[in-house]
C-alpha atoms as a PDB file:
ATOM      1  CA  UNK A   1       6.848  32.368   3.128  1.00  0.00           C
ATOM      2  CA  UNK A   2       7.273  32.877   7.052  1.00  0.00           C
ATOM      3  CA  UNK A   3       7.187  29.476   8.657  1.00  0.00           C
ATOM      4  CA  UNK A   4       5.461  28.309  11.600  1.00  0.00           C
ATOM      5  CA  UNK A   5       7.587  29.266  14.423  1.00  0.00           C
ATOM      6  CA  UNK A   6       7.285  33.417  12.928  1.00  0.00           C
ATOM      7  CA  UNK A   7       3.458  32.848  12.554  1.00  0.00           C
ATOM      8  CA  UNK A   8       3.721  31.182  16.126  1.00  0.00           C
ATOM      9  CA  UNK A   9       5.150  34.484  17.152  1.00  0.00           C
ATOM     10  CA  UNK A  10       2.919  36.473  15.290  1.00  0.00           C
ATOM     11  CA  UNK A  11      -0.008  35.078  17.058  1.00  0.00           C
ATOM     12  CA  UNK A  12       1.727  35.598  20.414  1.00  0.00           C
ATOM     13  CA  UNK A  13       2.466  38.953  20.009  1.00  0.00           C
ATOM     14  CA  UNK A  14      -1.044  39.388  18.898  1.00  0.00           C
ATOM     15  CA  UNK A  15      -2.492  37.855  21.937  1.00  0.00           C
ATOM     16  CA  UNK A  16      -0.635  39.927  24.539  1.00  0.00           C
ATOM     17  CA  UNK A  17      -1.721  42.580  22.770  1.00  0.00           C
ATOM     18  CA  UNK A  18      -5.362  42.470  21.762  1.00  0.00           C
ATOM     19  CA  UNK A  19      -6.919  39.786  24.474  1.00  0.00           C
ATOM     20  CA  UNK A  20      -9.326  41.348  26.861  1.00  0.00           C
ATOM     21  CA  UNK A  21      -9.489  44.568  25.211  1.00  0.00           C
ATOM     22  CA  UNK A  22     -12.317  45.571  23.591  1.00  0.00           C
ATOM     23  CA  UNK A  23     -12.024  46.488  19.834  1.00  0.00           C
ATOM     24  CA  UNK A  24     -12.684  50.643  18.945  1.00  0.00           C
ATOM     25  CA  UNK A  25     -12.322  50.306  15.257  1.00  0.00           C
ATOM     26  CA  UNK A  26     -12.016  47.708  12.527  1.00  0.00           C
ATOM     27  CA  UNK A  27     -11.376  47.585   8.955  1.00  0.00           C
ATOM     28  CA  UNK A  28     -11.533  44.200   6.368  1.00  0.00           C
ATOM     29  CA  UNK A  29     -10.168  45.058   2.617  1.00  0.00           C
ATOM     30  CA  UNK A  30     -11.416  41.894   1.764  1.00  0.00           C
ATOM     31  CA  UNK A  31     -13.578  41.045  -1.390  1.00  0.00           C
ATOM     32  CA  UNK A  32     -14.924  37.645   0.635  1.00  0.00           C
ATOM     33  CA  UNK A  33     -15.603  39.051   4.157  1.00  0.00           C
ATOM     34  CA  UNK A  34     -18.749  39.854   5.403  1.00  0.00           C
ATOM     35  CA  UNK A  35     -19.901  43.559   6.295  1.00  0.00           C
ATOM     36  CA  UNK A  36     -20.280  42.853  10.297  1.00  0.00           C
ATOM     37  CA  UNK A  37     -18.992  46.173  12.620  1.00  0.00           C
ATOM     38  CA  UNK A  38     -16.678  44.552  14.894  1.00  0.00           C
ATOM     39  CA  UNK A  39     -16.980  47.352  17.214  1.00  0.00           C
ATOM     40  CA  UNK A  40     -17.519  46.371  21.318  1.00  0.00           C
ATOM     41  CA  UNK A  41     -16.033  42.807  20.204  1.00  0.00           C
ATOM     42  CA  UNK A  42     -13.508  41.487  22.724  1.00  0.00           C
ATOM     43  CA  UNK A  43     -10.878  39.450  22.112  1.00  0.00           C
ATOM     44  CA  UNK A  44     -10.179  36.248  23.808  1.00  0.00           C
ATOM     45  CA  UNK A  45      -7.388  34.523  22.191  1.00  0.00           C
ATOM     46  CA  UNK A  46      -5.564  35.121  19.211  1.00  0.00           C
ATOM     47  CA  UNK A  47      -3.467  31.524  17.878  1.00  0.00           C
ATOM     48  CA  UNK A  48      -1.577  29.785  15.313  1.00  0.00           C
ATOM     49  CA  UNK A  49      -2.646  26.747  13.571  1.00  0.00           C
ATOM     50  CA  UNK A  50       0.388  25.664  11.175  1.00  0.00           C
ATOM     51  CA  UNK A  51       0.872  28.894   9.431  1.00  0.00           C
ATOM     52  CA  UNK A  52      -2.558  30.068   9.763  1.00  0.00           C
ATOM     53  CA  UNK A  53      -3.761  32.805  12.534  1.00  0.00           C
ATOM     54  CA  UNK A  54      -7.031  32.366  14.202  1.00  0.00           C
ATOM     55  CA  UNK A  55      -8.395  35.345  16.129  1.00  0.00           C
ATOM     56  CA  UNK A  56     -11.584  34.424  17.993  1.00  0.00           C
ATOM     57  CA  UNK A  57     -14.000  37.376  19.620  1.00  0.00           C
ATOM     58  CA  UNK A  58     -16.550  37.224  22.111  1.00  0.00           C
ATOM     59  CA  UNK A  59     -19.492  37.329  19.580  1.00  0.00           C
ATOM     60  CA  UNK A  60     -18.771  33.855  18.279  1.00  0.00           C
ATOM     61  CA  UNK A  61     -16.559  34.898  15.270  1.00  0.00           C
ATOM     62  CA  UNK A  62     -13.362  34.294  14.642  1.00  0.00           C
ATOM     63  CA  UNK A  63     -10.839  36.280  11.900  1.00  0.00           C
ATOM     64  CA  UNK A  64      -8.665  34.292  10.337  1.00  0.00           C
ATOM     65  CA  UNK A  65      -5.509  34.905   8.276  1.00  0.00           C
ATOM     66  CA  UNK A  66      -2.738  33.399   6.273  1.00  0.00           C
ATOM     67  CA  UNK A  67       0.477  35.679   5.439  1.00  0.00           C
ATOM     68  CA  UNK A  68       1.234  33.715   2.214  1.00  0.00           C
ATOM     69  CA  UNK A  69       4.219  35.007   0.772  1.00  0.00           C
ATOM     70  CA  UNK A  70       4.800  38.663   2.031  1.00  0.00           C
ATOM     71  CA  UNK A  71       1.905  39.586   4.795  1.00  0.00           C
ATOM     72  CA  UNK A  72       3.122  40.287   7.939  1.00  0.00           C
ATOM     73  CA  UNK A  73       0.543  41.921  11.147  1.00  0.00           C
ATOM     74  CA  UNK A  74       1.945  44.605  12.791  1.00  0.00           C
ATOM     75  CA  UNK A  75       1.175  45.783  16.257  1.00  0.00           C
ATOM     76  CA  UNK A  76       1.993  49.569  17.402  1.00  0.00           C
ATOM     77  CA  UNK A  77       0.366  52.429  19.918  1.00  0.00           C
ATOM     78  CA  UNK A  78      -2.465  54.276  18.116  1.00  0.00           C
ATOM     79  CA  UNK A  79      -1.354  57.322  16.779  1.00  0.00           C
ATOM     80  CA  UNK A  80       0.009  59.150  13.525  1.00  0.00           C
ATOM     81  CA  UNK A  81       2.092  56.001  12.678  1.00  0.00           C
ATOM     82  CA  UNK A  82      -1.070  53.827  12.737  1.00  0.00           C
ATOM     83  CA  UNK A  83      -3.155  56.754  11.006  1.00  0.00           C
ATOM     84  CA  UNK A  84      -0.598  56.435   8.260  1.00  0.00           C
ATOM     85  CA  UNK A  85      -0.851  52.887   7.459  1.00  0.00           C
ATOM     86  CA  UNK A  86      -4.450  52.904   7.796  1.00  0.00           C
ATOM     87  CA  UNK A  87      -4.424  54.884   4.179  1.00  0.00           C
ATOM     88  CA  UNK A  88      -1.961  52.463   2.872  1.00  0.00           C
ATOM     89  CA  UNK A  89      -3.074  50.355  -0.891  1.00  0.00           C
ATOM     90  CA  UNK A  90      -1.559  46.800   0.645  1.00  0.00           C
ATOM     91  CA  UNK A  91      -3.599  47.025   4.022  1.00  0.00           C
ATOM     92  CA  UNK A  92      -5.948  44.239   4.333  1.00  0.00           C
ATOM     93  CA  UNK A  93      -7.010  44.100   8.112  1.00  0.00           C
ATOM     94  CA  UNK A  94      -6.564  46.417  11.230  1.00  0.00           C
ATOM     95  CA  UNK A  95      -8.178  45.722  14.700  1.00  0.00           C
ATOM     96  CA  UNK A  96      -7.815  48.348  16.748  1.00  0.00           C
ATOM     97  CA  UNK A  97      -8.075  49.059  20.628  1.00  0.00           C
ATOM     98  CA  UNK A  98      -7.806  52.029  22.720  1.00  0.00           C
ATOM     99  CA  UNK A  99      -3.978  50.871  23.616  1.00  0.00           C
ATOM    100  CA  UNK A 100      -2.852  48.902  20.579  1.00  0.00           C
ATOM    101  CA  UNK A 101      -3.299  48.894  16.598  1.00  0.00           C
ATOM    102  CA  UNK A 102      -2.845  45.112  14.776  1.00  0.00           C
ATOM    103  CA  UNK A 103      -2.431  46.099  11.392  1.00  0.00           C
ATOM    104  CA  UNK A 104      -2.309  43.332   8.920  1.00  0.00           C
ATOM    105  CA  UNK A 105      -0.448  44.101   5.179  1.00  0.00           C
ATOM    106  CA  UNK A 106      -0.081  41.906   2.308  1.00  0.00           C
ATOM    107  CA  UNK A 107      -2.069  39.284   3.795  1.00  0.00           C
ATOM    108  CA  UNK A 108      -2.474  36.304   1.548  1.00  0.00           C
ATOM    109  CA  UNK A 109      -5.911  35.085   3.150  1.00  0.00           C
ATOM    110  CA  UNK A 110      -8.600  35.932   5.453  1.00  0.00           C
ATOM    111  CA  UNK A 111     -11.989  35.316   6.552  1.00  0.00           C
ATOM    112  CA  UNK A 112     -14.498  36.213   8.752  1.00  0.00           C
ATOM    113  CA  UNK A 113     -16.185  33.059  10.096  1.00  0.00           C
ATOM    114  CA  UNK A 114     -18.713  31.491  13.273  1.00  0.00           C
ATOM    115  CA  UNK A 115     -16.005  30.415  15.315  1.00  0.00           C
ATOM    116  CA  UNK A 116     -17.385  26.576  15.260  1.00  0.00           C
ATOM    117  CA  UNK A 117     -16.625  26.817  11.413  1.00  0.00           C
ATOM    118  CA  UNK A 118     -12.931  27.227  11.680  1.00  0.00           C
ATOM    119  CA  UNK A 119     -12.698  23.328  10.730  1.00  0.00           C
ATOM    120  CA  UNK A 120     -13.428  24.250   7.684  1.00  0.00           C
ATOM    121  CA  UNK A 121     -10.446  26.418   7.044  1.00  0.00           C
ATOM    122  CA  UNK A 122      -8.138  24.254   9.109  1.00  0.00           C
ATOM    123  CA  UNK A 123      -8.975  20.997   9.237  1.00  0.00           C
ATOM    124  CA  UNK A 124      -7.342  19.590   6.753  1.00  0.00           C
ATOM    125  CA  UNK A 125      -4.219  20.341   8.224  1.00  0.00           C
ATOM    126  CA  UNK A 126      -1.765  17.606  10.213  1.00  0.00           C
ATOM    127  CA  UNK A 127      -0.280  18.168  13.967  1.00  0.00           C
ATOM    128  CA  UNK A 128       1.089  21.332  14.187  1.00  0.00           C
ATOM    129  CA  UNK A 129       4.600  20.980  15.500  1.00  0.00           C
ATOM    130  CA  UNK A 130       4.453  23.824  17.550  1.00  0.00           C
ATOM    131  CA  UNK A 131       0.959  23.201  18.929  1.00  0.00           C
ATOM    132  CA  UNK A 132      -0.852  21.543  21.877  1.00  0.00           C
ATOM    133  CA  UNK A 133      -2.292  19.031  19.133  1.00  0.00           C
ATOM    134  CA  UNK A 134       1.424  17.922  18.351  1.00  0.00           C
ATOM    135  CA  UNK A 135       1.011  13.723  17.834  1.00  0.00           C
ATOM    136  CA  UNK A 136       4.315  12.350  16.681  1.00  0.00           C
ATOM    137  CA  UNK A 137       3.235   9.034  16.494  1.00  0.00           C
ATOM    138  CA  UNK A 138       0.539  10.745  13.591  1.00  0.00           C
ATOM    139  CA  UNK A 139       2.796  12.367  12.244  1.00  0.00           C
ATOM    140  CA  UNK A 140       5.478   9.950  11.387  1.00  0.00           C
ATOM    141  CA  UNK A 141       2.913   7.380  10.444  1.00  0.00           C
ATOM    142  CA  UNK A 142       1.817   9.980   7.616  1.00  0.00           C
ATOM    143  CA  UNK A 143       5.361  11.090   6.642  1.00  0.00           C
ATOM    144  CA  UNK A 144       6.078   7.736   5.483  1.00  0.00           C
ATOM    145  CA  UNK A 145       2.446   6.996   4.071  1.00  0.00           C
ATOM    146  CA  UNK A 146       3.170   9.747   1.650  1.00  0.00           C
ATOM    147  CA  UNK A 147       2.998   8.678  -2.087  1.00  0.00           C
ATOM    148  CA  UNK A 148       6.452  11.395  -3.027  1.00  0.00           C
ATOM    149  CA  UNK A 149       9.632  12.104  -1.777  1.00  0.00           C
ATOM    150  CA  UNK A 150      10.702  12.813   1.959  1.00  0.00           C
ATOM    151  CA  UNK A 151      10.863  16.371   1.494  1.00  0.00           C
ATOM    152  CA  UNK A 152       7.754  16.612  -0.309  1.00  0.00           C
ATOM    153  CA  UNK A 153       6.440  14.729   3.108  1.00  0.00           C
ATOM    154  CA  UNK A 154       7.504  17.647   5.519  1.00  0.00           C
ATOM    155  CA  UNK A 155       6.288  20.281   3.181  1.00  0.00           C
ATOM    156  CA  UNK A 156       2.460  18.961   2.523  1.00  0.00           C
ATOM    157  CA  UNK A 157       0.514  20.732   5.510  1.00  0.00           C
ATOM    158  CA  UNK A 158      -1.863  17.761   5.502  1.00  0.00           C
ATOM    159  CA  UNK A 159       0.870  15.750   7.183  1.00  0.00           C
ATOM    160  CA  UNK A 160       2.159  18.273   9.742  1.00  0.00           C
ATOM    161  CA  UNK A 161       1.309  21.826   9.959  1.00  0.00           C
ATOM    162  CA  UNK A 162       4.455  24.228  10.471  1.00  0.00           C
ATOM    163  CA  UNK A 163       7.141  23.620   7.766  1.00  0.00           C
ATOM    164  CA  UNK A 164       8.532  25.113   4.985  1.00  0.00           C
ATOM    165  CA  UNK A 165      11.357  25.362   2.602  1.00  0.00           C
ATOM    166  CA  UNK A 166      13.823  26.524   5.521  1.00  0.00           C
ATOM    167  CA  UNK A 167      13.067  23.855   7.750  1.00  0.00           C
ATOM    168  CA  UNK A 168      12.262  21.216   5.479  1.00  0.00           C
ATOM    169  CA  UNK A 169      16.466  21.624   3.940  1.00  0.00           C
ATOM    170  CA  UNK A 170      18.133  22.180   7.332  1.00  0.00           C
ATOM    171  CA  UNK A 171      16.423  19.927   9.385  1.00  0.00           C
ATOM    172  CA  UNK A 172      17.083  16.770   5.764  1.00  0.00           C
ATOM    173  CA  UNK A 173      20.417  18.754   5.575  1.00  0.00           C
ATOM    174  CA  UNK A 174      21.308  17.979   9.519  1.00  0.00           C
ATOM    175  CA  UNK A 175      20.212  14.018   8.623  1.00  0.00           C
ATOM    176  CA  UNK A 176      21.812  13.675   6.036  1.00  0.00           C
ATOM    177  CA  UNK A 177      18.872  12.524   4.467  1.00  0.00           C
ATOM    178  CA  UNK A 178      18.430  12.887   0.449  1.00  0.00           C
ATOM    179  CA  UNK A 179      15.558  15.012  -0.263  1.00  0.00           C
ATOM    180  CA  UNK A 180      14.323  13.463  -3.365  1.00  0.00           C
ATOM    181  CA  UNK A 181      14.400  10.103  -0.883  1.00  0.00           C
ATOM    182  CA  UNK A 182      10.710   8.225  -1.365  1.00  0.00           C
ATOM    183  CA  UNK A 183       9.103   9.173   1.960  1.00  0.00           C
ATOM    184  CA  UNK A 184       8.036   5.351   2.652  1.00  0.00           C
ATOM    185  CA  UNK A 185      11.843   4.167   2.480  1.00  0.00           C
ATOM    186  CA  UNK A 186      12.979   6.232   4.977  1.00  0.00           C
ATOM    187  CA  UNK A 187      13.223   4.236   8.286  1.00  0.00           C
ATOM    188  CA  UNK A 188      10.351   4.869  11.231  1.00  0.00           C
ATOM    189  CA  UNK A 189      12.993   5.552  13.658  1.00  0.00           C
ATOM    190  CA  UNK A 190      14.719   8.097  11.709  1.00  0.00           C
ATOM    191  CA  UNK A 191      11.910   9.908  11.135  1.00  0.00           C
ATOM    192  CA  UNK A 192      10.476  10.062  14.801  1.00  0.00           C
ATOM    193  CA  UNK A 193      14.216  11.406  15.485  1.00  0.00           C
ATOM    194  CA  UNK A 194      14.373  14.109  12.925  1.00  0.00           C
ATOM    195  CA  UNK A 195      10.741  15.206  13.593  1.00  0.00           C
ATOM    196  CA  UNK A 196      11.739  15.012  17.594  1.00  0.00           C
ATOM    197  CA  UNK A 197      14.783  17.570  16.451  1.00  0.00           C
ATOM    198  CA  UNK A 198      13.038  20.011  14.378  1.00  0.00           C
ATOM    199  CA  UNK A 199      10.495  20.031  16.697  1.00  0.00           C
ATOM    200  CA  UNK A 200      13.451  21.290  19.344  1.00  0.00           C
ATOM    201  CA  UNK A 201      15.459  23.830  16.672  1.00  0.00           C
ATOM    202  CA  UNK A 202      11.357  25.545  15.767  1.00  0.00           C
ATOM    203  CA  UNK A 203      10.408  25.639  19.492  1.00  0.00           C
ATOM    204  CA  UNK A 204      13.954  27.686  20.175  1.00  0.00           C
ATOM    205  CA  UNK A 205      13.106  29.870  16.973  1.00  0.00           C
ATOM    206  CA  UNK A 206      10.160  30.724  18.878  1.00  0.00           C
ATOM    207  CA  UNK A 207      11.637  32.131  21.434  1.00  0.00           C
ATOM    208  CA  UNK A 208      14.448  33.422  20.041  1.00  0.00           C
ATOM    209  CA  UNK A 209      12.944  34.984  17.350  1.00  0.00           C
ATOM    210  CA  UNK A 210      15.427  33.806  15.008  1.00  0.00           C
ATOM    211  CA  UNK A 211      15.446  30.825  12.778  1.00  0.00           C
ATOM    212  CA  UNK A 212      18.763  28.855  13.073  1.00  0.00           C
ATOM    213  CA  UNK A 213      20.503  25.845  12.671  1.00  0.00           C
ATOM    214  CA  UNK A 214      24.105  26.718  13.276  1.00  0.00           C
ATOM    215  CA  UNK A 215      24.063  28.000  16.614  1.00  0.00           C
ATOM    216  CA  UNK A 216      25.129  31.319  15.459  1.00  0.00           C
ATOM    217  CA  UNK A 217      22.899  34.199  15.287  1.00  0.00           C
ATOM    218  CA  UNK A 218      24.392  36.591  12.948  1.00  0.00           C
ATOM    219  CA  UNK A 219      22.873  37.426   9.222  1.00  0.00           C
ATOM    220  CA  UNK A 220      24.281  35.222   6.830  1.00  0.00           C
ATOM    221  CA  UNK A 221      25.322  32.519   9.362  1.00  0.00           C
ATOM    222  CA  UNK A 222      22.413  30.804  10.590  1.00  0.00           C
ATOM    223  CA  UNK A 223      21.828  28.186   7.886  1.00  0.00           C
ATOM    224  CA  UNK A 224      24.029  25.430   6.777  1.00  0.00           C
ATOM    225  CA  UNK A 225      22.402  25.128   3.217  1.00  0.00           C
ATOM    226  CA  UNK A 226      19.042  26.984   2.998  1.00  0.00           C
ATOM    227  CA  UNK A 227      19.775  30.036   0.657  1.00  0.00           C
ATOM    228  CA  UNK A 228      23.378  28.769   0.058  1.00  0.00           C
ATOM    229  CA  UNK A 229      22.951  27.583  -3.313  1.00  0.00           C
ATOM    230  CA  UNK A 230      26.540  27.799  -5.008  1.00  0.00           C
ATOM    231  CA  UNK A 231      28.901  28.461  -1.496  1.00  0.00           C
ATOM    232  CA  UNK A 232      30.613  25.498  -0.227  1.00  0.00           C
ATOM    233  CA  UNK A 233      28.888  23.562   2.259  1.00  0.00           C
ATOM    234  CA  UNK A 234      29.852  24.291   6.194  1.00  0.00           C
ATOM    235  CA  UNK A 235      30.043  20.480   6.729  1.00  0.00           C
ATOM    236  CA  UNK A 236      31.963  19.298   3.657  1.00  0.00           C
ATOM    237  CA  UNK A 237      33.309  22.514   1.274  1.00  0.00           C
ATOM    238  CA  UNK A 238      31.442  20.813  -1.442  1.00  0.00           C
ATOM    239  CA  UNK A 239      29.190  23.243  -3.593  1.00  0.00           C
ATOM    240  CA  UNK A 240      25.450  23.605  -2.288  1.00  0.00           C
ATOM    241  CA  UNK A 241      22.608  22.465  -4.612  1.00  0.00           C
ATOM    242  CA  UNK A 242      19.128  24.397  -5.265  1.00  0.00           C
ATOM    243  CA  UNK A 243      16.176  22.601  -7.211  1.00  0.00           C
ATOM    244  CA  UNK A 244      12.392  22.272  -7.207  1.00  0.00           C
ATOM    245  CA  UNK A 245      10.438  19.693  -5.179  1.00  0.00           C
ATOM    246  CA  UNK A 246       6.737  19.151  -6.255  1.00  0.00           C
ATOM    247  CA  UNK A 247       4.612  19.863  -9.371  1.00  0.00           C
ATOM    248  CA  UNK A 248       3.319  22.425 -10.934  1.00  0.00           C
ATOM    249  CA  UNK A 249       2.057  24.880 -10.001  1.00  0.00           C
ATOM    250  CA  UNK A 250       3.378  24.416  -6.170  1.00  0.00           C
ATOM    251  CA  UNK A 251       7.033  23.706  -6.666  1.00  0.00           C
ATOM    252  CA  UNK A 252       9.007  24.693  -3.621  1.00  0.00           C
ATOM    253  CA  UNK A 253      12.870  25.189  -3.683  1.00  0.00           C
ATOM    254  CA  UNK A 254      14.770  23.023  -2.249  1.00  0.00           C
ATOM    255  CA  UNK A 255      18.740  23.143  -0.670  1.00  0.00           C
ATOM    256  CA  UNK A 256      21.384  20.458  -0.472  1.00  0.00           C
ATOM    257  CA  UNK A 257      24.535  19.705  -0.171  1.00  0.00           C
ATOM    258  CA  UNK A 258      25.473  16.423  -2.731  1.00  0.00           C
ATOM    259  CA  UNK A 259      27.869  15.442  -0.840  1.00  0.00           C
ATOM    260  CA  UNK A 260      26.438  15.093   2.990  1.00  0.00           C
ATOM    261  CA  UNK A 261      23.047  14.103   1.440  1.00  0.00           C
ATOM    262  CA  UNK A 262      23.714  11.835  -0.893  1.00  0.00           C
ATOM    263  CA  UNK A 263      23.929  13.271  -4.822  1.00  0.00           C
ATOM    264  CA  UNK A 264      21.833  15.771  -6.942  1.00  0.00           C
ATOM    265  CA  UNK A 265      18.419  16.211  -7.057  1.00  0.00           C
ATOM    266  CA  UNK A 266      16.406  14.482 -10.308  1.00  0.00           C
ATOM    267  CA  UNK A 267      15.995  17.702 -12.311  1.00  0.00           C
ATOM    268  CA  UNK A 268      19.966  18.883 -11.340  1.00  0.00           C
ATOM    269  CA  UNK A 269      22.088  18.185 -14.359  1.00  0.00           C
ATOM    270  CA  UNK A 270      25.447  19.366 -12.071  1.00  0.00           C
ATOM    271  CA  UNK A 271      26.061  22.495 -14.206  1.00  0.00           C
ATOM    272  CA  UNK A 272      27.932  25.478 -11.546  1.00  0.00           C
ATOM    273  CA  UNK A 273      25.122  27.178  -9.894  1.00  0.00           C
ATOM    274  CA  UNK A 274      25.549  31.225  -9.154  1.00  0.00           C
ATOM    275  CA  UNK A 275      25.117  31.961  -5.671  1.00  0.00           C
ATOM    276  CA  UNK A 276      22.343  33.878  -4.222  1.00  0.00           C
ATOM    277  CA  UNK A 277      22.990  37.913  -4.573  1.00  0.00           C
ATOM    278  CA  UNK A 278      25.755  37.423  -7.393  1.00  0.00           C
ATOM    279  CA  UNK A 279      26.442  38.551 -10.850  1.00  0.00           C
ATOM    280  CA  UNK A 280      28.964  37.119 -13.380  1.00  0.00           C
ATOM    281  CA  UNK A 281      32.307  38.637 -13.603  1.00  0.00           C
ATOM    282  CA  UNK A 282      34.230  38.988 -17.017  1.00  0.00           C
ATOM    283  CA  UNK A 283      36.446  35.951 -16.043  1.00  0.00           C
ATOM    284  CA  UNK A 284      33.372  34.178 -15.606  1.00  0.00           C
ATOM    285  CA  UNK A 285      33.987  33.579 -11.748  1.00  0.00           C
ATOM    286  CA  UNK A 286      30.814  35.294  -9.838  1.00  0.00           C
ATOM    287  CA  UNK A 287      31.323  38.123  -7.038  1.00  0.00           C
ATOM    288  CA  UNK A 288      28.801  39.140  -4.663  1.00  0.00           C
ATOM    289  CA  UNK A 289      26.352  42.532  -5.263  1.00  0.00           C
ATOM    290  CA  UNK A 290      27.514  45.492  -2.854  1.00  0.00           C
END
């Protein structure tokens, strides 16, 4: 699920692109939102809330969208490229001006709502790290309220909007803090630090573009445990973990290294874990898909 610093830059791109311009065409493949012709609408501002999109127009509305899993908005010059995806089965939203098409495919969510009703979609949701609302202090104080584990903590929107599976094992990974830790015994002070640093490492995502907690920005490299499950940790050379964090049905997966964190999750009985993109060999050892 794309994480707030790519929904950050979503919005951005979004924004440069659509505010000020009038809209010439719209389309909602939504079963939820109502028929209104968006037509004449301006845009003022398009933003990110968490991982959440708001898009608010000069009538008062405001469209909002969630990419979920696999939605992504493009943006792109009107024209047979646009024409094409406007036929496409997975196309949920397009706003379109006379210089630039948003397209929005896969989307997981969206509404069309009175722009003072947003609260209602987003208001449940904590400081967003990447936002002008960003409160530490409110932040940390709800981290360690939380009833679960640590990692549970960063991952529950209601206590700060922004994080996901990615972020949530580097960022634990780069403390050294156990995952499966009970939020409310992890230190104050350690917490205001490793919020202060992923704060830092999502902000240069931003404007990088690329998520990365290495300091190398090459495919492959940029993690020190996310999506590592079964390849010796960069820190240690001990094997990195995977297991789930949460209940059913909203499990996430979760990376770690045993070793620099502290031992294996709950639910990890220690059996060898294949890495990501292998198969078995005959020998038993695992090799990597071409």
């Amino acid at each position: 699920m794309p994480e707030g610093d790519t929904v950050h830059r979503t919005a951005d791109r979004l924004h440069r692109a659509l505010a000020g311009r009038p809209v010439t065409r719209a389309d909602l493949r939504w079963p939820s939102a109502p028929d209104v012709d968006l037509r004449g609408a301006t845009t003022l501002e398009v933003l990110a809330r968490g991982k959440h999109v708001l898009h608010r127009f000069d009538t008062g509305s405001t469209l909002h969208t969630h990419l979920r899993m696999e939605g992504q908005w493009r943006v792109e010059h009107p024209g047979p490229r646009t024409d094409r995806t406007l036929r496409r089965q997975d196309l949920r939203a397009a706003v379109l001006t006379d210089e630039w098409s948003a397209l929005g495919l896969r989307l997981g969510m969206l509404d069309l709502v009175p722009t003072t009703h947003e609260r209602d979609l987003v208001g449940h949701l904590g400081p967003d790290l990447l936002g002008p609302d960003w409160d530490p202090d409110r932040a940390r104080d709800a981290l360690v309220a939380h009833d679960r584990t640590v990692v549970e903590a960063l991952l529950d929107q209601r206590v700060l909007a922004g994080v996901g599976t990615f972020w949530a094992s580097e960022i634990l990974f780069l403390d050294r803090l156990h995952p499966w830790t009970p939020a409310g015994q992890v230190d104050e002070s350690r917490v205001d630090a490793l919020l202060a640093r992923l704060r830092r490492l999502m902000e240069a995502a931003v404007r990088t573009g690329w998520q990365m907690t290495t300091g190398i920005q090459r495919s492959g490299q940029e993690a020190y445990v996310h999506a590592r499950s079964g390849r010796p940790c960069r820190r240690c050379g001990d094997t990195v973990r995977v297991a789930m964090a949460g209940r059913a049905p909203r499990e996430r997966t979760i990376f770690s290294c045993p070793t620099c964190q502290g031992g294996l999750a709950p639910t990890d009985d220690g059996r060898p874990q294949r890495p990501l993109g292998s198969t078995p060999g005959a020998s038993g050892t695992y090799r990597r898909r071409p």
